[in-house]
N, C-alpha and C. Protein backbone atom coordinates (compact mmCIF):
# COMPACT_ATOMS: atom_id res chain seq x y z
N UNK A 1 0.82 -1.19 0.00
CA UNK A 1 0.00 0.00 0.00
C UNK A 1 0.87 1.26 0.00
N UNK A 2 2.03 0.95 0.80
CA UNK A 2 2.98 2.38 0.64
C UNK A 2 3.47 2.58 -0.46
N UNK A 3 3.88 1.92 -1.12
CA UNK A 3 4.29 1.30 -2.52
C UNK A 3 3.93 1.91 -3.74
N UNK A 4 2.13 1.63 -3.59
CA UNK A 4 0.91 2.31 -4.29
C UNK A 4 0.95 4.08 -4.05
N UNK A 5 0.83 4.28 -2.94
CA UNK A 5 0.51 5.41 -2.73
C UNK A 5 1.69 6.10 -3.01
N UNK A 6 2.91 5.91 -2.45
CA UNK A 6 4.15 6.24 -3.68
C UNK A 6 4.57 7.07 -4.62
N UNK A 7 3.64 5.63 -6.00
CA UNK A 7 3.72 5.84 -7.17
C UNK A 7 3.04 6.95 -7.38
N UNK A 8 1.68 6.93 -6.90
CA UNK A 8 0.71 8.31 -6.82
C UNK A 8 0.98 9.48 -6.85
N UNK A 9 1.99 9.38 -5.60
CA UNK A 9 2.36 10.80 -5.33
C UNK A 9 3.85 11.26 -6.97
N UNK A 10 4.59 10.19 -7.22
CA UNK A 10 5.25 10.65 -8.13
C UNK A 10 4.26 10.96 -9.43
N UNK A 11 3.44 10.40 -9.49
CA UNK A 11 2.93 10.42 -11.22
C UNK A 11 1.95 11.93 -10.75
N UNK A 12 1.49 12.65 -9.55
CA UNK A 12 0.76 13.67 -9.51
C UNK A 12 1.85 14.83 -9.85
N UNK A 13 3.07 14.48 -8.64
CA UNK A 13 4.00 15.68 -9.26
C UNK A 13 4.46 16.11 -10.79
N UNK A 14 4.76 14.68 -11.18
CA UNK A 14 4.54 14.68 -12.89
C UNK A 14 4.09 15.33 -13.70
N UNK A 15 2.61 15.27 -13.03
CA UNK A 15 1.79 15.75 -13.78
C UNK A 15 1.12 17.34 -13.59
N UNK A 16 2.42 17.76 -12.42
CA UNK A 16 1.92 19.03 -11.93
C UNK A 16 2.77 19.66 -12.80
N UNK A 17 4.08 19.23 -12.64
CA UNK A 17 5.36 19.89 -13.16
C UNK A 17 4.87 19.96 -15.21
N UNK A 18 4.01 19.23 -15.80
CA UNK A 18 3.81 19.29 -17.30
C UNK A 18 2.75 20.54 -16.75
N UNK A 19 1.99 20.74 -16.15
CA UNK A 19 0.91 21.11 -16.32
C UNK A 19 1.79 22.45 -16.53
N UNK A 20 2.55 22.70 -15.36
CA UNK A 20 3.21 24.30 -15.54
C UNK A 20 4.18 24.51 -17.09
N UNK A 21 4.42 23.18 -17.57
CA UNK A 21 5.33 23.96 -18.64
C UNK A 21 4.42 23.61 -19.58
N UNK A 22 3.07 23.41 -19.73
CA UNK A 22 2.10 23.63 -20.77
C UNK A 22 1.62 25.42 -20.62
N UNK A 23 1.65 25.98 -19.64
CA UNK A 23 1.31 26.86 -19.41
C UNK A 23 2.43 28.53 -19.11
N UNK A 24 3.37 27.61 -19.43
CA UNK A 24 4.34 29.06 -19.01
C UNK A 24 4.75 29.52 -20.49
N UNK A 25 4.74 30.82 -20.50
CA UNK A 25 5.08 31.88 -22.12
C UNK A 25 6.51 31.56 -22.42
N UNK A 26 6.73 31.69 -23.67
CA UNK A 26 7.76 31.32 -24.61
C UNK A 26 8.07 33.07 -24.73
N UNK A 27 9.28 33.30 -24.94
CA UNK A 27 9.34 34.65 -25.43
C UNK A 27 9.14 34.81 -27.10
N UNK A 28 9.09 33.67 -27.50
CA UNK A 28 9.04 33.93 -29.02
C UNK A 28 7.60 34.09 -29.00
N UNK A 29 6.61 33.67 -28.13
CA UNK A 29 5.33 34.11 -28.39
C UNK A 29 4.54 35.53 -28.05
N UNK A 30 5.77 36.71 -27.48
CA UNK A 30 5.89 37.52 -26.89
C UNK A 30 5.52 38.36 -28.54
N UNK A 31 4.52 39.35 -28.89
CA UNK A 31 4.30 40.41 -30.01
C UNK A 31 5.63 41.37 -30.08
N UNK A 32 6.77 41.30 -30.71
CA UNK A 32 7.85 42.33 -30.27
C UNK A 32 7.99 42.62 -31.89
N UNK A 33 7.19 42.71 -32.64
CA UNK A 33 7.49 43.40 -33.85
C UNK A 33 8.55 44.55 -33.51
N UNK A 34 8.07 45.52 -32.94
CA UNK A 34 8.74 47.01 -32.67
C UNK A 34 9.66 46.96 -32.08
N UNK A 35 10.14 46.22 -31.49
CA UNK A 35 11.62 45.83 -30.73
C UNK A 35 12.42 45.44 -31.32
N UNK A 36 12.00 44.47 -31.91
CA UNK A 36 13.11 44.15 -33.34
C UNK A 36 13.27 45.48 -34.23
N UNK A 37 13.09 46.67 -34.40
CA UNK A 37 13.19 48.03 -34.90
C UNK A 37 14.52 48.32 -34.78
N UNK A 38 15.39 48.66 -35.90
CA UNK A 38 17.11 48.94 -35.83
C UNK A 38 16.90 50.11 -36.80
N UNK A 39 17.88 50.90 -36.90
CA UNK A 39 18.59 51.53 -37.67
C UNK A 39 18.40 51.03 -39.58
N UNK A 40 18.95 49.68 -39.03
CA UNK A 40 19.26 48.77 -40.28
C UNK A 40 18.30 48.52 -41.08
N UNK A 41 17.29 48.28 -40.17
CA UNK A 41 15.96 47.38 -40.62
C UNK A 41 14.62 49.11 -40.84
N UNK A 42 15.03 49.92 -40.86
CA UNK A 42 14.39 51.63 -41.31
C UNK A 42 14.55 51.82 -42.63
N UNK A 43 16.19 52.06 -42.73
CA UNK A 43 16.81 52.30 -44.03
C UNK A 43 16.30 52.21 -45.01
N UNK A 44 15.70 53.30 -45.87
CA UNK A 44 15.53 53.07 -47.44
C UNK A 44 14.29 53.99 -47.82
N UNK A 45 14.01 53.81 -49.05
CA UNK A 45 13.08 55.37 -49.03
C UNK A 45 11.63 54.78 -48.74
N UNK A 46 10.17 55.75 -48.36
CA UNK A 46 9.55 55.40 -48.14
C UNK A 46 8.29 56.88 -49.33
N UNK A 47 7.41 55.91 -49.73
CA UNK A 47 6.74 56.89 -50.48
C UNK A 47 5.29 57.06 -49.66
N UNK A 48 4.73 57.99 -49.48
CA UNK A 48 3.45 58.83 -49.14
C UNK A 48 2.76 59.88 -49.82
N UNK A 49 2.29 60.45 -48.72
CA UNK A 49 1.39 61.71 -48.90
C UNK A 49 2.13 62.58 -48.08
N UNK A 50 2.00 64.01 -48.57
CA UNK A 50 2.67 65.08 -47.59
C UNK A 50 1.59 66.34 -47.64
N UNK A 51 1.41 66.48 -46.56
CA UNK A 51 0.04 67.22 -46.72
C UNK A 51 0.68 68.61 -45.57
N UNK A 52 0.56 69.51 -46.54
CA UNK A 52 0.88 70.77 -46.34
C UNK A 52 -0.10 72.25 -46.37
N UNK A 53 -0.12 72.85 -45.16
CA UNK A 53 -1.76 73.51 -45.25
C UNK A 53 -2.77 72.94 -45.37
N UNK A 54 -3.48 73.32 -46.43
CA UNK A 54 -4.48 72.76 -46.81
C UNK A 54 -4.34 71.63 -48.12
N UNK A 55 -3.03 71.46 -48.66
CA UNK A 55 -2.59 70.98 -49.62
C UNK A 55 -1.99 69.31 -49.85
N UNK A 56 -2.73 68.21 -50.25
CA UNK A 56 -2.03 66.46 -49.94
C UNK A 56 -1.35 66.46 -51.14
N UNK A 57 -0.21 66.35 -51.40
CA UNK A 57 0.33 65.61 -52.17
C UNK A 57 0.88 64.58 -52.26
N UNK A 58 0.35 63.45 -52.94
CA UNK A 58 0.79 62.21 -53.32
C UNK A 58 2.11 61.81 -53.66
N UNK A 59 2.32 60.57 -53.57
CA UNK A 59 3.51 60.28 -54.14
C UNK A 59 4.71 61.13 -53.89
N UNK A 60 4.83 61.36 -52.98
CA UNK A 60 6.28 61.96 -52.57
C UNK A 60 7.25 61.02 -51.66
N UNK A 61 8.21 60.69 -51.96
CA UNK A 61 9.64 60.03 -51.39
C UNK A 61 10.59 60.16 -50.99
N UNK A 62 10.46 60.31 -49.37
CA UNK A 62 11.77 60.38 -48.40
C UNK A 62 12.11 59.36 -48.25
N UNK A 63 13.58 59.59 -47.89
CA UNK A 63 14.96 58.83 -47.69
C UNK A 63 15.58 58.57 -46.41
N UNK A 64 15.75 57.64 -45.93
CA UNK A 64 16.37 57.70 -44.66
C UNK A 64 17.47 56.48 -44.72
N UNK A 65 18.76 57.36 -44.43
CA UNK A 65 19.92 56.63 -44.32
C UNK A 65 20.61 56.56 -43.18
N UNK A 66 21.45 55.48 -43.10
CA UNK A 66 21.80 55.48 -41.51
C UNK A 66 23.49 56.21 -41.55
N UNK A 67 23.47 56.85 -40.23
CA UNK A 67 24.69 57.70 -40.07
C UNK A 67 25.49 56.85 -39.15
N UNK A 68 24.86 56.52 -37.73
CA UNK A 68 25.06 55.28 -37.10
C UNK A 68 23.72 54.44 -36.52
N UNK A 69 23.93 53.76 -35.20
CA UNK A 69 23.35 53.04 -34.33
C UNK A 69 22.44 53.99 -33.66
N UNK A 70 22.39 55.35 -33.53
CA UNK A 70 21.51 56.06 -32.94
C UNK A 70 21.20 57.79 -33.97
N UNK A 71 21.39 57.11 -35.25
CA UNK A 71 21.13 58.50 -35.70
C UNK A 71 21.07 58.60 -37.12
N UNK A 72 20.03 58.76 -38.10
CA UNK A 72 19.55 58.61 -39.28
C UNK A 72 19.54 60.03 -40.00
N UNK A 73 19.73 60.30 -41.15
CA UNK A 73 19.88 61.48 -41.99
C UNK A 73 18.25 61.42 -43.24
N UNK A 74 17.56 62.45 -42.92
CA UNK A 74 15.89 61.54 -43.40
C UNK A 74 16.29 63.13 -44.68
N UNK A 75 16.19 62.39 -45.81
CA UNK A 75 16.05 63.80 -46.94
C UNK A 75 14.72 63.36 -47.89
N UNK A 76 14.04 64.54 -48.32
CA UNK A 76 13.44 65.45 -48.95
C UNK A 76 13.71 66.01 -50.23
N UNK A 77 13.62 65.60 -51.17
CA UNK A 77 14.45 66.14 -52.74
C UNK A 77 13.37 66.87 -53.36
N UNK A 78 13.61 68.17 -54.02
CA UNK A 78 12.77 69.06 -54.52
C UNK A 78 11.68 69.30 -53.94
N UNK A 79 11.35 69.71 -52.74
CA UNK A 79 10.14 70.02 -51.87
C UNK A 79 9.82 71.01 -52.74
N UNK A 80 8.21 71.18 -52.83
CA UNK A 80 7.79 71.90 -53.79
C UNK A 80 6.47 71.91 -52.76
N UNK A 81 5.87 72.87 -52.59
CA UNK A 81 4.06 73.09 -52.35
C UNK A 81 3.83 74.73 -52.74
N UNK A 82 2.51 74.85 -53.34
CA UNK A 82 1.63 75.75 -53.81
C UNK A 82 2.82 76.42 -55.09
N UNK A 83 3.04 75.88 -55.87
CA UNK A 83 4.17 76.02 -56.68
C UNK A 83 5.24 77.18 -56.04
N UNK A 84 5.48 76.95 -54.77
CA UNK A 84 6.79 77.25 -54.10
C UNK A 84 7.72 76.50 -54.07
N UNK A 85 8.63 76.38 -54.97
CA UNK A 85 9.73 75.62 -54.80
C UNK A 85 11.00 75.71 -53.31
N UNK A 86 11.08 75.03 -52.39
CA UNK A 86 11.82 75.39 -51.20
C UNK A 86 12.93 74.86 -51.95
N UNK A 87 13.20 73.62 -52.03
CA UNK A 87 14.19 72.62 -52.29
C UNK A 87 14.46 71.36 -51.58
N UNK A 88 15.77 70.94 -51.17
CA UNK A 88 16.24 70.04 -50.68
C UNK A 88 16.26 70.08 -49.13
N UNK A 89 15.40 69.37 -48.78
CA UNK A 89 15.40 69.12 -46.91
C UNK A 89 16.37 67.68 -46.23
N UNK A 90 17.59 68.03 -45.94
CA UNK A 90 17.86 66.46 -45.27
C UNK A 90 18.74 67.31 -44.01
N UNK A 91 17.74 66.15 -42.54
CA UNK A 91 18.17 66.72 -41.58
C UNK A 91 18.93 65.49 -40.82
N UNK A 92 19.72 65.39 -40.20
CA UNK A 92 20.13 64.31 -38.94
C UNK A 92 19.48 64.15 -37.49
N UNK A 93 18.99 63.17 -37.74
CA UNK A 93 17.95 62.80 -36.59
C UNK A 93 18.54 62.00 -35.40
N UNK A 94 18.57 61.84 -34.33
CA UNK A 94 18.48 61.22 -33.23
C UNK A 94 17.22 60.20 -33.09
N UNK A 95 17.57 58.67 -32.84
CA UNK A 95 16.41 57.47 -33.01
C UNK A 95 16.43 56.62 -31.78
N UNK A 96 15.47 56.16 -31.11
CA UNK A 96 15.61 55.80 -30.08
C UNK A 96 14.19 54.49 -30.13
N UNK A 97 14.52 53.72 -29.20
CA UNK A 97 13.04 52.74 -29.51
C UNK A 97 12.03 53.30 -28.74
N UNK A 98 10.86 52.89 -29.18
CA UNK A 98 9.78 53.59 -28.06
C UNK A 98 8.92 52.23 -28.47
N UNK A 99 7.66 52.24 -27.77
CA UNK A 99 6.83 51.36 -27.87
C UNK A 99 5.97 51.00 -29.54
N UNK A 100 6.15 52.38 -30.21
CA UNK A 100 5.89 52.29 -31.47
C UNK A 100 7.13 51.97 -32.46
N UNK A 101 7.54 51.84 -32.35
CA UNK A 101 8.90 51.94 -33.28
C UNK A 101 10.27 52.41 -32.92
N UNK A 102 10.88 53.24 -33.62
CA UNK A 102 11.73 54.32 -33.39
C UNK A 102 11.56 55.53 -33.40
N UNK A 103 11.61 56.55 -32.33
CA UNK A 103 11.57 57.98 -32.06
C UNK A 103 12.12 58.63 -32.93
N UNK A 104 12.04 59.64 -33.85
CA UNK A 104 13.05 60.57 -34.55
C UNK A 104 12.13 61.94 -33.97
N UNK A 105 13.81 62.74 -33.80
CA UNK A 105 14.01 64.05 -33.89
C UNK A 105 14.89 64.70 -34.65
N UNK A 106 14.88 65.86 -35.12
CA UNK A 106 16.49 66.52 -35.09
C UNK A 106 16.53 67.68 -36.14
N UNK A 107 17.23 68.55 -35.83
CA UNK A 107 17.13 69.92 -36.30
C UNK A 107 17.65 70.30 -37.71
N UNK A 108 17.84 71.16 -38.58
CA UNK A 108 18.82 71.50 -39.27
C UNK A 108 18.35 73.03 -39.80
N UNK A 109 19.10 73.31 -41.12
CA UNK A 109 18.64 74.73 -42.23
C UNK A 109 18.38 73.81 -43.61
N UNK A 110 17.28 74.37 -43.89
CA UNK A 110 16.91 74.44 -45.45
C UNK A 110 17.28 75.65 -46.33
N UNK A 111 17.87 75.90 -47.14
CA UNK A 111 17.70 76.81 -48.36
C UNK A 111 16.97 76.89 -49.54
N UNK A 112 16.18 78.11 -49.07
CA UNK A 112 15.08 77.80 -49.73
C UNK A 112 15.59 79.00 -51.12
N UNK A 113 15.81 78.72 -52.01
CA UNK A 113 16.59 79.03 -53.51
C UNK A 113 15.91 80.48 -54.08
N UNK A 114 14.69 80.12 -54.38
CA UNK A 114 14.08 81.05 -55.05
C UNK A 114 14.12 82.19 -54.30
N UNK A 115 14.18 82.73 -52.71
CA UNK A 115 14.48 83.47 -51.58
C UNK A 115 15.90 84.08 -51.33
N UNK A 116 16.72 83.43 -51.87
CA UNK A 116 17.84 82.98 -51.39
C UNK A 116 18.41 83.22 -49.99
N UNK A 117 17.52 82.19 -49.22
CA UNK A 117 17.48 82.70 -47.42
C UNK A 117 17.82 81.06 -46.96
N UNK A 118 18.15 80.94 -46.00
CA UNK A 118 18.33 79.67 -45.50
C UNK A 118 17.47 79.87 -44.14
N UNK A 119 16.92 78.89 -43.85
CA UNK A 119 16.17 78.55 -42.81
C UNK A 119 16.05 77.40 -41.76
N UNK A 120 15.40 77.62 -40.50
CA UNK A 120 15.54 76.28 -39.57
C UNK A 120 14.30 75.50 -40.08
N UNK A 121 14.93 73.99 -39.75
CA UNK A 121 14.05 72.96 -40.55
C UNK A 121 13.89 72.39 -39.29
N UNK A 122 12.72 71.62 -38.76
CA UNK A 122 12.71 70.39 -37.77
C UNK A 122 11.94 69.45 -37.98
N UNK A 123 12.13 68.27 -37.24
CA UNK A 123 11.73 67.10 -38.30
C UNK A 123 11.38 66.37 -36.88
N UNK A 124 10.44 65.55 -36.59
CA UNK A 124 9.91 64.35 -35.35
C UNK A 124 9.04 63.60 -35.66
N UNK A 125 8.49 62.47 -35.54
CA UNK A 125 8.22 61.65 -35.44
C UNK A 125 8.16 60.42 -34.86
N UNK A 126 8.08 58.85 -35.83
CA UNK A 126 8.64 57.86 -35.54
C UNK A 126 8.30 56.55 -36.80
N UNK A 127 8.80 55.77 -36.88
CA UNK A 127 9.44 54.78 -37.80
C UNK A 127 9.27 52.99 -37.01
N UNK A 128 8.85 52.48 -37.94
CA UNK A 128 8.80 51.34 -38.07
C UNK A 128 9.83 50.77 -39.44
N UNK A 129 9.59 49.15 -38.97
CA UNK A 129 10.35 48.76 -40.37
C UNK A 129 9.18 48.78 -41.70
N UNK A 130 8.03 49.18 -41.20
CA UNK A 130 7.38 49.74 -42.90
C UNK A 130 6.62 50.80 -43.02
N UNK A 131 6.45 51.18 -41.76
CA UNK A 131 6.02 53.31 -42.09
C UNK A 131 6.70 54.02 -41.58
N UNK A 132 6.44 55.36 -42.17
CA UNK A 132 7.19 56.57 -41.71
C UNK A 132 6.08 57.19 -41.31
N UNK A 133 6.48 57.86 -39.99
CA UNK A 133 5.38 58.94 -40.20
C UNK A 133 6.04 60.94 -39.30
N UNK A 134 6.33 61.34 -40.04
CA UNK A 134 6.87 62.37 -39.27
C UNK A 134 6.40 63.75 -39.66
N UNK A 135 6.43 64.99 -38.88
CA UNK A 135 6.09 65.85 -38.86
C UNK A 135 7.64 67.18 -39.66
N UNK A 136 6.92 67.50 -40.23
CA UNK A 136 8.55 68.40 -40.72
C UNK A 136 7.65 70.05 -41.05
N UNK A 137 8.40 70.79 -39.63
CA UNK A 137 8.21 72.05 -39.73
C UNK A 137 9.67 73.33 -40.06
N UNK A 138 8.59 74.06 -40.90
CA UNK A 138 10.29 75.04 -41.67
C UNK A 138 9.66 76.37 -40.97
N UNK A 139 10.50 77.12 -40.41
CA UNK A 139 10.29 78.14 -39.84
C UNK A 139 11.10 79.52 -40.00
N UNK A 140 10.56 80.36 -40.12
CA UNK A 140 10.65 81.90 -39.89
C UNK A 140 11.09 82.10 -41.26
N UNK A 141 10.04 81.54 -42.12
CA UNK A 141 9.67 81.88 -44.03
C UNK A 141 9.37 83.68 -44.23
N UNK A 142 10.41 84.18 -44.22
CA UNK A 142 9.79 86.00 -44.41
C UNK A 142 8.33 85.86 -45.97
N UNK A 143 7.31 86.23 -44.92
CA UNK A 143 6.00 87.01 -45.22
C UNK A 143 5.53 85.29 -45.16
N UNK A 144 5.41 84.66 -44.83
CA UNK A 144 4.56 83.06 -45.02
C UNK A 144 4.68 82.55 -43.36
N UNK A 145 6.32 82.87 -42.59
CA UNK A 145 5.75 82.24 -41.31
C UNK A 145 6.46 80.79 -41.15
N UNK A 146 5.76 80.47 -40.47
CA UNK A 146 6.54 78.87 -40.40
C UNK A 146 5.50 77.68 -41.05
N UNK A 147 6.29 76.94 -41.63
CA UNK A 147 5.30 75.83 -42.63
C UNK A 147 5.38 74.91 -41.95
N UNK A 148 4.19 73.87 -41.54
CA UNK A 148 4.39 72.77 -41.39
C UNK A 148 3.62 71.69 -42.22
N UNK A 149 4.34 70.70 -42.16
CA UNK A 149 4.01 69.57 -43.29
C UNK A 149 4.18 67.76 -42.57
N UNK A 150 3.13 67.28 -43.01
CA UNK A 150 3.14 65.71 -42.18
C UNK A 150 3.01 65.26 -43.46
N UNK A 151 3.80 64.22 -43.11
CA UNK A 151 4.24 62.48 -44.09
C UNK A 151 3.99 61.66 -43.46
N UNK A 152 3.06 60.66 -44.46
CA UNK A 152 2.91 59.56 -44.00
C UNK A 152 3.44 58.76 -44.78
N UNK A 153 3.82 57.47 -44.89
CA UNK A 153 4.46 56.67 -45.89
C UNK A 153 4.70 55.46 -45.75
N UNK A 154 5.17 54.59 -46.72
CA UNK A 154 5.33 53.12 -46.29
C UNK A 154 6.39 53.04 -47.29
N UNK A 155 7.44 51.72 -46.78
CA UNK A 155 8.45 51.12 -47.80
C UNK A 155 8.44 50.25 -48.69
């Protein structure tokens, strides 16, 4: 009978000890799309909409290249709205992970040609490995003010 009762007790622990590793999380079953988010895995151009004032324009394509491990260079080629030609916007950003993706910030000057004035550009957002989505404001435009313009986009 001790014998019996025993076995019992081993085949319950058994069956306690499966029960917990039927039930305990795998980290691979863990959702970490956005964690896996690098530098590396950003890189490359992304096409959208850029909607400026009151103005969407389609099909427009920023660039984002990596400088290093914490800091991306996002350009803008022939910015053009309300047939104002500004020009070329590429600023160096600071990237950091956040729960959405990667954070971008970071400052620079645009020259805007037809003016011939140079100006402060700023750029924030954040980034996944297949959208962009950032805010890019140009400021202290003599007689216009400061412009701002949002992109949305995918790679």
């Amino acid at each position: 009978l001790n014998s019996l009762t025993m076995k019992k007790s081993i085949f319950y622990l058994f069956a306690v000890v499966c029960a917990m590793c039927l039930f305990t999380a795998c980290s691979d079953d863990d959702d970490d799309d956005n964690k896996s988010v690098t530098v590396n895995s950003v890189v490359g151009t992304y096409k959208g909409t850029l909607k400026v004032l009151q103005e969407s324009i389609p099909n427009i394509s920023i660039s984002l290249t990596k400088v290093s491990d914490s800091k991306i260079n996002i350009e803008l080629k022939n910015f053009t709205f309300s047939s104002i030609p500004v020009g070329d916007i590429k600023v160096e950003c600071d990237v950091w992970s956040s729960e959405n993706g990667l954070e971008i910030t970071g400052s620079g000057n645009v020259t805007i040609a037809i003016l011939g004035i140079t100006v402060p550009v700023s750029v924030e957002g954040v980034v996944n490995n297949t959208t962009l989505d950032i805010d890019i404001d140009i400021s202290e435009i003599p007689a216009l003010g400061s412009i701002k313009a949002e992109f949305t986009g995918k790679k």
